[in-house]
Protein backbone atom coordinates (compact mmCIF):
# COMPACT_ATOMS: atom_id res chain seq x y z
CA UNK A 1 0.00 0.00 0.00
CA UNK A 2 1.22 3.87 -0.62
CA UNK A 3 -0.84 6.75 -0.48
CA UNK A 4 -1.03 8.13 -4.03
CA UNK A 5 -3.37 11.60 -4.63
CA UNK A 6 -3.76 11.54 -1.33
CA UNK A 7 -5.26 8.78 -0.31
CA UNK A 8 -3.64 4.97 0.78
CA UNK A 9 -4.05 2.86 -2.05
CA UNK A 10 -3.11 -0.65 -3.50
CA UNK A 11 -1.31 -1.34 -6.54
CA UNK A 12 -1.75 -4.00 -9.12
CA UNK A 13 0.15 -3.83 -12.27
CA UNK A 14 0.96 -5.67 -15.61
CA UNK A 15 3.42 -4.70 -18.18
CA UNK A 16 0.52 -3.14 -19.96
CA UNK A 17 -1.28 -1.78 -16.94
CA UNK A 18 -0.75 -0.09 -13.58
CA UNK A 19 -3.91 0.51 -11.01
CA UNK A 20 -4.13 1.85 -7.94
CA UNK A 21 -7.33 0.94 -5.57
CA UNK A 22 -7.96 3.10 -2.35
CA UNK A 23 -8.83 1.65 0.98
CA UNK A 24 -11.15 4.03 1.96
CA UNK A 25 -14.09 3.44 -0.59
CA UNK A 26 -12.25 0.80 -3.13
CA UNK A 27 -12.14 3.85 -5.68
CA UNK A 28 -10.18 2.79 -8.79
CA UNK A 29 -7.55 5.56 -9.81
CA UNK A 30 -5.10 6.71 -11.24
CA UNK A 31 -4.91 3.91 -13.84
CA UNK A 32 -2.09 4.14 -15.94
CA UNK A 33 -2.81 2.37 -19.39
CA UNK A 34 0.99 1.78 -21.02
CA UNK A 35 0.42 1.79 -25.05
CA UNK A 36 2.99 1.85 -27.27
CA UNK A 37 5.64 4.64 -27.24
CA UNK A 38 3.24 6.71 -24.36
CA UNK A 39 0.81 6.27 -21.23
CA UNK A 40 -2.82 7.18 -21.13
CA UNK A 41 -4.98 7.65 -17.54
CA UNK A 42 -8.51 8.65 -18.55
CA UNK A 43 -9.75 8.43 -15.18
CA UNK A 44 -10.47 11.97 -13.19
CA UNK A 45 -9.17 12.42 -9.59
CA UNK A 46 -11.13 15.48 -7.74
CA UNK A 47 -8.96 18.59 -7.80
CA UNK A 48 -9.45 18.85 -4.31
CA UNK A 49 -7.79 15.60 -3.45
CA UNK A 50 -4.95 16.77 -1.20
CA UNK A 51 -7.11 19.56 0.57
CA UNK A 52 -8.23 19.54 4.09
CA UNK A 53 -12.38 19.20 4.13
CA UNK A 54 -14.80 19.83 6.46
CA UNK A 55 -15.42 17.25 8.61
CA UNK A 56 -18.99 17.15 7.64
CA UNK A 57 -17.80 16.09 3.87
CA UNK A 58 -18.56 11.91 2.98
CA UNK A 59 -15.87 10.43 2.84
CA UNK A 60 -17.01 9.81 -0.83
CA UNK A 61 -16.23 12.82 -1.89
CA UNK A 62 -13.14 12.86 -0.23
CA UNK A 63 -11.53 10.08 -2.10
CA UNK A 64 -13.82 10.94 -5.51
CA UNK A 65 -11.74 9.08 -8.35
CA UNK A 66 -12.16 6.66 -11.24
CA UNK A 67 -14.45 4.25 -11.22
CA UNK A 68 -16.38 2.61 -7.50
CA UNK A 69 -18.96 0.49 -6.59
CA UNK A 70 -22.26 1.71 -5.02
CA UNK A 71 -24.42 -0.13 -3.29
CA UNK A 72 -27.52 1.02 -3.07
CA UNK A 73 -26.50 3.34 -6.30
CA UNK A 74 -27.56 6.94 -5.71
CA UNK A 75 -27.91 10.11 -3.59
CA UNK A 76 -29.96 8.03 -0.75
CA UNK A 77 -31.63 11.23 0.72
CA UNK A 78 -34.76 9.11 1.53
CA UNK A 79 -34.72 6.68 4.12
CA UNK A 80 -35.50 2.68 2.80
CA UNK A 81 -37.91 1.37 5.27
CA UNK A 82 -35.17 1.80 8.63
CA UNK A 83 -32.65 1.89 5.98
CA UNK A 84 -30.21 5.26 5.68
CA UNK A 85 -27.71 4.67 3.62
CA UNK A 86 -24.77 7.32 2.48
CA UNK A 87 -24.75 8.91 -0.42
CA UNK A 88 -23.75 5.67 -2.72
CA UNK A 89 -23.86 3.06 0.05
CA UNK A 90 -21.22 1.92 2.68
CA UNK A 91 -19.23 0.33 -0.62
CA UNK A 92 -18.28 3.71 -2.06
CA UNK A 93 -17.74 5.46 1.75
CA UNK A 94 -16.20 2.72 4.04
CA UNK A 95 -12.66 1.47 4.53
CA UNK A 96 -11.70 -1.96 2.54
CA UNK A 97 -10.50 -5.17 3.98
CA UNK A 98 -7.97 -6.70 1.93
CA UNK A 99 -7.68 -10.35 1.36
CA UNK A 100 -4.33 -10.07 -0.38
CA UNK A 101 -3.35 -10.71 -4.48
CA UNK A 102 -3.66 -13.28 -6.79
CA UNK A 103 -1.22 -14.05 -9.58
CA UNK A 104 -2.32 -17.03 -11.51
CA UNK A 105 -2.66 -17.61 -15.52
CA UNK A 106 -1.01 -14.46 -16.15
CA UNK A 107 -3.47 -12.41 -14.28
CA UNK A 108 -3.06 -10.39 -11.13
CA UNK A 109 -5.63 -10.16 -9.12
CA UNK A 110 -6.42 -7.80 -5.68
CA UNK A 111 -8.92 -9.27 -3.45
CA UNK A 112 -11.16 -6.65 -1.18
CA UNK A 113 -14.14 -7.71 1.18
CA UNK A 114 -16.40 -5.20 3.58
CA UNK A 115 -19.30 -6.62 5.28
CA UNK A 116 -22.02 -4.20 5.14
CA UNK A 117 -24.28 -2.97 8.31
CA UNK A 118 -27.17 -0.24 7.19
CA UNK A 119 -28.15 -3.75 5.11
CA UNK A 120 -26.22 -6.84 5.94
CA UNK A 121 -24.79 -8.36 3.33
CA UNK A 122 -21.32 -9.69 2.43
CA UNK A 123 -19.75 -7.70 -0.90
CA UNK A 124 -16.45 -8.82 -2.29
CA UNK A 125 -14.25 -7.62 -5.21
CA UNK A 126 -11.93 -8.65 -7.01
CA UNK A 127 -9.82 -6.57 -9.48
CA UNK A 128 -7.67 -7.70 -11.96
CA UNK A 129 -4.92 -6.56 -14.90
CA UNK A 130 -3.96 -9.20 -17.16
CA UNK A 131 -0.64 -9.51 -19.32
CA UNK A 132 -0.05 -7.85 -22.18
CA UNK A 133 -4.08 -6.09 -22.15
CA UNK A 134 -4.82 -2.62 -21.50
CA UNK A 135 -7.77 -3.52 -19.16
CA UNK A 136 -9.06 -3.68 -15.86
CA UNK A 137 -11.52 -6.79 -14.70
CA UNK A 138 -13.75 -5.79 -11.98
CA UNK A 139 -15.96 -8.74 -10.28
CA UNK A 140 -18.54 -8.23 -7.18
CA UNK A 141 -20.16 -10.96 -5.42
CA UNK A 142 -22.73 -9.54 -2.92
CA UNK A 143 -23.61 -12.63 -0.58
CA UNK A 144 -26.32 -13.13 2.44
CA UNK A 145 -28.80 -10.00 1.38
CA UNK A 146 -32.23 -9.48 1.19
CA UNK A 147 -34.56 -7.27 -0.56
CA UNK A 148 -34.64 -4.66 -3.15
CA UNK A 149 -31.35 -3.18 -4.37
CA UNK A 150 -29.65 -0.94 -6.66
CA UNK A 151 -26.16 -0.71 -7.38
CA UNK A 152 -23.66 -0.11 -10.12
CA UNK A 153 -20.27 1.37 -10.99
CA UNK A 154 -19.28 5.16 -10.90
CA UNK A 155 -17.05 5.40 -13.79
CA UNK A 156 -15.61 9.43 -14.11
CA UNK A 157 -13.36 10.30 -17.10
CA UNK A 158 -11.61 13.51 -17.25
CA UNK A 159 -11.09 15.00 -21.00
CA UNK A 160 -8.77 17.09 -22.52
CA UNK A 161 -9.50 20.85 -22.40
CA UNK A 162 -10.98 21.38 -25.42
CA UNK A 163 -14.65 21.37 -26.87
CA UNK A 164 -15.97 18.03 -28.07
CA UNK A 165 -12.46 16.67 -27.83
CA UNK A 166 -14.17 12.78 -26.96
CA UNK A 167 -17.18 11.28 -28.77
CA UNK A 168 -19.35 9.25 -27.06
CA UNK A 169 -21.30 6.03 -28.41
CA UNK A 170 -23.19 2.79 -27.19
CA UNK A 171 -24.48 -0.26 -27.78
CA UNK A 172 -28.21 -0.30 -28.82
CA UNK A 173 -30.89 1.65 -26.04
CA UNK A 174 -34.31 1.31 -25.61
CA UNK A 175 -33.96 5.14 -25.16
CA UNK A 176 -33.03 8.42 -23.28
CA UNK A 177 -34.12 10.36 -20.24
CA UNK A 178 -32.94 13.53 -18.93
CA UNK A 179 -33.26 13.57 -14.84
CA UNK A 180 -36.63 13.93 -14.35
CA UNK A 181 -36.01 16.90 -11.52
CA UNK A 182 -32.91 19.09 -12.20
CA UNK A 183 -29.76 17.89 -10.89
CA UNK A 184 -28.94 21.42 -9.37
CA UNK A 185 -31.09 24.83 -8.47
CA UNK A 186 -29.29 28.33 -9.22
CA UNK A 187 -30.52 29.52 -5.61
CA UNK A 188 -28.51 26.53 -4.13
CA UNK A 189 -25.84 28.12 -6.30
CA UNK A 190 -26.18 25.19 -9.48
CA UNK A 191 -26.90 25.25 -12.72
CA UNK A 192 -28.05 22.85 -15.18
CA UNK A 193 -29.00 23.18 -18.68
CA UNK A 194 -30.59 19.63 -19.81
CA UNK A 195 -34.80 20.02 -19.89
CA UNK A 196 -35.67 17.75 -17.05
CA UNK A 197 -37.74 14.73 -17.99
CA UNK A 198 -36.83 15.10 -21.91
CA UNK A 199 -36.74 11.68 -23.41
CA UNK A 200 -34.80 10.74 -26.60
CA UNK A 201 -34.00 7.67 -29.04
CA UNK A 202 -30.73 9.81 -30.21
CA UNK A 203 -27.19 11.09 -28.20
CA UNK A 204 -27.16 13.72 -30.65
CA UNK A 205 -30.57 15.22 -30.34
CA UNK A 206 -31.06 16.20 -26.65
CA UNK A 207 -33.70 19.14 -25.62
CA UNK A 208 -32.27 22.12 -22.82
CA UNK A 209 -34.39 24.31 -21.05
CA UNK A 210 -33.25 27.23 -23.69
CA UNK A 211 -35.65 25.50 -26.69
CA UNK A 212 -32.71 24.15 -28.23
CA UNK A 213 -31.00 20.84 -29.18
CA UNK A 214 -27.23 20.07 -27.44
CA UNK A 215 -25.76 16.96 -28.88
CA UNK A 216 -24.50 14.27 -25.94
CA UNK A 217 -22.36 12.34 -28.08
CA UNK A 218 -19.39 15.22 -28.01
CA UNK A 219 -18.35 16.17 -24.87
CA UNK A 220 -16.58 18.63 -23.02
CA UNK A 221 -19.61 20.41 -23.99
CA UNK A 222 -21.90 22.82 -21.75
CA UNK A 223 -19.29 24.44 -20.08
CA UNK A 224 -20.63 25.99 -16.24
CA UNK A 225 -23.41 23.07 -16.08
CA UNK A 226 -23.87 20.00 -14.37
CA UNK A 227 -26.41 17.54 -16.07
CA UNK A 228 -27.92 13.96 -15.57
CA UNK A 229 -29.01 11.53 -18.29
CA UNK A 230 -29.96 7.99 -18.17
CA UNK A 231 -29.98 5.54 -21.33
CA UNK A 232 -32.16 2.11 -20.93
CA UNK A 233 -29.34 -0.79 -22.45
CA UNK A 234 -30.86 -3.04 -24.80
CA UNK A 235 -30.11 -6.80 -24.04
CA UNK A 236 -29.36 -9.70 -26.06
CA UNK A 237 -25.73 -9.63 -27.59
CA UNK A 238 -22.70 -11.15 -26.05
CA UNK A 239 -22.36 -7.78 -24.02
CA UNK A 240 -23.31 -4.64 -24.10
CA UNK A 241 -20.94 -1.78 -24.14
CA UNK A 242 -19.97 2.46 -23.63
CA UNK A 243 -17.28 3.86 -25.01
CA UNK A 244 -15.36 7.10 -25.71
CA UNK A 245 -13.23 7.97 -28.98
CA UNK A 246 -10.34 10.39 -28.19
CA UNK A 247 -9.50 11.00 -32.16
CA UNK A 248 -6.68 13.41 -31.38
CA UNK A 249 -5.49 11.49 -28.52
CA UNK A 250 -5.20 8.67 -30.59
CA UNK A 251 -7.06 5.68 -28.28
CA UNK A 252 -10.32 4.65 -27.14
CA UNK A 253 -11.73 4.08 -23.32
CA UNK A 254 -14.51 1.59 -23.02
CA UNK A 255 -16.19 -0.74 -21.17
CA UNK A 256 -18.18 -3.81 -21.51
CA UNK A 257 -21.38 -5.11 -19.36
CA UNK A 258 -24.20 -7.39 -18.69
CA UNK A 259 -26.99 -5.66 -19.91
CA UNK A 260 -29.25 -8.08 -17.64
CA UNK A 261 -27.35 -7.37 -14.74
CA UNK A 262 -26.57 -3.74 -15.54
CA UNK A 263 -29.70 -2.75 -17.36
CA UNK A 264 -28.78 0.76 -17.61
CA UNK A 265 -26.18 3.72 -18.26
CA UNK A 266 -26.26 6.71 -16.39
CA UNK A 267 -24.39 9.53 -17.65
CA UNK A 268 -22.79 12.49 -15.33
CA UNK A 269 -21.92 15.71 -16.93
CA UNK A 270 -19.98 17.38 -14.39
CA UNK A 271 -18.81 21.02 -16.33
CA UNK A 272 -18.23 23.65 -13.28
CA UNK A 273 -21.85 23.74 -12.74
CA UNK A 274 -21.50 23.51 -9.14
CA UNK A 275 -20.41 26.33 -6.64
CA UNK A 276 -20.59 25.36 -3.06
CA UNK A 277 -17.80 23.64 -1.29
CA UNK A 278 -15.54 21.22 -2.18
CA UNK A 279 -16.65 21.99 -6.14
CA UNK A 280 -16.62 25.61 -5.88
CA UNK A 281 -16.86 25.74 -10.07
CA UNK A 282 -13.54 23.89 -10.82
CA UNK A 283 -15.13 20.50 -11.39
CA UNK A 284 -14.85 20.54 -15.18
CA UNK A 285 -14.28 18.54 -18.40
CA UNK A 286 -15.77 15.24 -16.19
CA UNK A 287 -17.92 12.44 -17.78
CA UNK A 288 -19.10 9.75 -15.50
CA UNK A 289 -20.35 6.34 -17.63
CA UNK A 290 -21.70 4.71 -14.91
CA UNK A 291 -22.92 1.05 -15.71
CA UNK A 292 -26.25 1.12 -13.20
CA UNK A 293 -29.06 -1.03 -12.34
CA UNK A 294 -31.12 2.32 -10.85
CA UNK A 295 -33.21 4.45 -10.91
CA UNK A 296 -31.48 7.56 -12.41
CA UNK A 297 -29.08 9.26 -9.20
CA UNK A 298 -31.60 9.33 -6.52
CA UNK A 299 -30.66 6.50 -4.26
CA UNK A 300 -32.78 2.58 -3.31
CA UNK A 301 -36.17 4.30 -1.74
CA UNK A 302 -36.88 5.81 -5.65
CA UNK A 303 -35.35 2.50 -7.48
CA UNK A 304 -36.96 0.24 -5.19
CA UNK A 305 -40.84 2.08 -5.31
CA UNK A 306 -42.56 1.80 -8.62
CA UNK A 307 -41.14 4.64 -10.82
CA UNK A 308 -41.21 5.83 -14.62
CA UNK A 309 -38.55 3.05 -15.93
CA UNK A 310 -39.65 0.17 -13.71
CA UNK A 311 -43.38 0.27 -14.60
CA UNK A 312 -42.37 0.30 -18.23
CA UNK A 313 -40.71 -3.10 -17.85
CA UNK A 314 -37.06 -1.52 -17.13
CA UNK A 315 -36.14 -2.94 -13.80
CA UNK A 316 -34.23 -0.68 -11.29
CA UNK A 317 -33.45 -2.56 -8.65
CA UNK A 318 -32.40 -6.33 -8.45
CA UNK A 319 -33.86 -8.59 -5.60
CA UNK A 320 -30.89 -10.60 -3.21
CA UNK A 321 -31.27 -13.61 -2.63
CA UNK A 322 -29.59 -14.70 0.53
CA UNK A 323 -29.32 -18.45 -0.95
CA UNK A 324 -28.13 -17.04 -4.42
CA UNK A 325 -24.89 -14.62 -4.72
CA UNK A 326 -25.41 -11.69 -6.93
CA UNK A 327 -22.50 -11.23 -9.30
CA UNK A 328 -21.84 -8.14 -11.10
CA UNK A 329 -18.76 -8.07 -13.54
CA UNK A 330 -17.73 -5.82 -15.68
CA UNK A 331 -14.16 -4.62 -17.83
CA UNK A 332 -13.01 -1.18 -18.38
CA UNK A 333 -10.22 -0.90 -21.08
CA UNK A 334 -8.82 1.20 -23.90
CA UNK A 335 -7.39 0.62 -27.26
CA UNK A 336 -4.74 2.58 -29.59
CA UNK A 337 -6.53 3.81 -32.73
CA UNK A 338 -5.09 5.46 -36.21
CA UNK A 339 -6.08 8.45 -37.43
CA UNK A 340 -8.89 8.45 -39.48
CA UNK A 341 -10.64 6.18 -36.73
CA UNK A 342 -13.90 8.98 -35.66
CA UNK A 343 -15.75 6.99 -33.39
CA UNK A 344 -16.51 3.45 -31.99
CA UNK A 345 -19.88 1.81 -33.73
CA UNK A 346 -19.85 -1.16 -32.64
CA UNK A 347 -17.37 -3.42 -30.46
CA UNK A 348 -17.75 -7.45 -31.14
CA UNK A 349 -16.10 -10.37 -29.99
CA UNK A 350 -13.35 -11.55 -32.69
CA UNK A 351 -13.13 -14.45 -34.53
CA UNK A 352 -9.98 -15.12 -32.90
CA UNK A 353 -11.03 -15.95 -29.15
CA UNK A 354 -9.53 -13.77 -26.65
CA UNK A 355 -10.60 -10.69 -28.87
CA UNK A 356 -12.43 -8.07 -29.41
CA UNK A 357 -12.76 -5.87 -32.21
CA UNK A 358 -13.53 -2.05 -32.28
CA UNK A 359 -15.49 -0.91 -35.59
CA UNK A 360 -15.36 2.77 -36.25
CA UNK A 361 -18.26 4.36 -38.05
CA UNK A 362 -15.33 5.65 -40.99
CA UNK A 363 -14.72 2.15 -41.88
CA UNK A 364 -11.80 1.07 -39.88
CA UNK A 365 -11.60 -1.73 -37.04
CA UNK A 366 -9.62 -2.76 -34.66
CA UNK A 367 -8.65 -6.01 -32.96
CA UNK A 368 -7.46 -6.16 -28.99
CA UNK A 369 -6.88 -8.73 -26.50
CA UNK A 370 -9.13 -9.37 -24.34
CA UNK A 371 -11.23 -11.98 -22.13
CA UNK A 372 -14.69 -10.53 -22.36
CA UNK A 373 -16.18 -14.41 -21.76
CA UNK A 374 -15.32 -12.86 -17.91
CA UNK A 375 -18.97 -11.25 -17.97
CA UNK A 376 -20.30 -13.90 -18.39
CA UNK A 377 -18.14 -15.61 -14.79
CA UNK A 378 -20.48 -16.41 -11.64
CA UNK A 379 -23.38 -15.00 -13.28
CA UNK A 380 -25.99 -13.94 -10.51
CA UNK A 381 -29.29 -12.94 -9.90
CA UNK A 382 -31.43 -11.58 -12.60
């Protein structure tokens, strides 16, 4: 363990990939992606990471970095039953136990556990970087709960400093939905821009509050506004995936999912919209992709009571089963790319196995390595 950005952390490394995990919260970041002839980390770390906070501030947003697991996913404001949970559950908040590493069949492997109290319940991790790929396997097992639950993973990206400089794409959505309430009120000193409730079939045709269309697709885009979407993942291929196209850059950051497990993405456009303490308007060029199974950012009372998406057949909670482990998996990874590559339209398992292969809407394609038969490992409740 070291403390790196300020916070004690574990490293796990490959030749092709460095990670570091932190204790408090199991918040993935920096991760240093080694391609050839230069290093990549895509992953923001909050600019106030090395401040002194208020002792009133979660720990949360404390350690804010990378990607983390919630559970229950979301603000949690409302009580569940005698439930409070923080904001993102005891996963994203509370200090890890490590169980030590793993190096077998080229893989290395760190091993976290945390038994849970506002619900009790058993969640362990495990978090692996594999030889010679430019990925990061993420597996959670949640054992011995009961009830309703959302959960997911908070992936944040930060973006170069310059206007549309990443395009976003998916996999095939049932649709869009802006937040139904705005994510932030100008007299609580927040702005957003997004018209609340709007729903859409397209990134690149999203209604704001001004009458206009903004497209989603390009981002850093909206600059001073902080903005909540949702997108409803269609099921049925061999996964599901998100992913970002950094043309200048040269490389792609994406990640791959069980659309039955993780039925929906939730996107975060954090763009100095926010200025109250710690954010105080510097929070900018951030994109979380946050693979969900929730009801938008709200927390487990609003997943788990019938709402919009769930009465429409879009489930927003999962049920545990304390006889029947839940298992959530997914793999966050990037690719090089050559010019001319504009944006990912498709990513497909290869014909060789242990690949994947990246399809740009221009025409070109791209083969990596990479196990994504690991989503389909320990499959759990539905």
């Amino acid at each position: 363990m070291r403390t790196i950005d300020g916070q004690p952390s574990w490293r796990i490394a490959s030749q092709a990939t460095e990670a570091f995990v932190t204790k408090t919260g199991g918040h993935l970041a920096p991760v240093r992606f080694h391609l050839p002839g230069r290093t990549v980390q895509p992953f923001a770390i909050a600019p106030w990471h090395k401040e002194t906070l208020p002792k009133h501030v979660p720990p949360i947003l404390r350690v804010l970095r990378g990607d983390f697991f919630c559970m229950p996913f979301g603000g949690n404001g409302t009580a569940f039953g005698k439930e409070m949970h923080p904001p993102h559950g005891e996963t994203a908040n509370r200090d890890w136990t490590c169980l030590g590493t793993v190096r077998a069949a080229g893989r290395t492997t760190l091993r976290l556990r945390m038994s849970t109290r506002v619900r009790k319940a058993v969640v362990e991790r495990e978090i692996s970087v594999a030889k010679n790929q430019w990925a990061v396997y993420s597996r959670t097992v949640v054992s011995g709960g009961k009830g309703p639950m959302s959960f997911g993973h908070h992936a944040t990206l930060k973006f170069p400093d310059c206007p549309g400089s990443g395009v976003v794409t998916t996999s095939p959505i049932h649709f869009g939905q802006v937040a139904p309430l705005p994510v932030e009120l100008p007299e609580q000193k927040g702005y957003s821009i997004l018209r609340p409730g709007a729903r859409f079939r397209t990134l690149e045709r999203v209604p704001m509050i001004t009458g206009e269309m903004t497209d989603l697709s390009r981002y850093p885009a909206r600059r001073g506004f902080e903005d909540i979407a949702i997108l409803v993942s269609k099921p049925g291929r061999s996964f599901a995936w998100t992913a970002v196209t950094f043309p200048e850059q040269g490389y792609v950051w994406f990640t791959l999912k069980d659309a039955r497990v993780l039925r929906q993405t939730l996107m975060w456009m954090s763009n100095g919209g926010r200025h109250f303490p710690p954010w105080n308007g510097r929070h900018v060029n951030v994109l979380g992709l946050e693979e969900v199974t929730s009801y938008f950012h709200y927390g487990l009372a609003e997943s788990a009571a019938p709402n919009p998406l769930s009465e429409a057949g879009f489930p927003t909670t999962a049920v545990l089963d304390p006889l029947r482990p839940l298992a959530i998996n997914t793999i966050m990874a990037v690719a090089p790319v050559s010019k001319g590559f504009d944006k990912v339209a498709d990513i497909r398992p290869a014909d060789q196995p242990g690949r994947v292969c990246l399809l740009s809407a221009s025409g070109k394609r791209v083969a990596v390595a990479l196990d994504w038969e690991f989503l389909r490992g320990a499959a759990g409740a539905r």
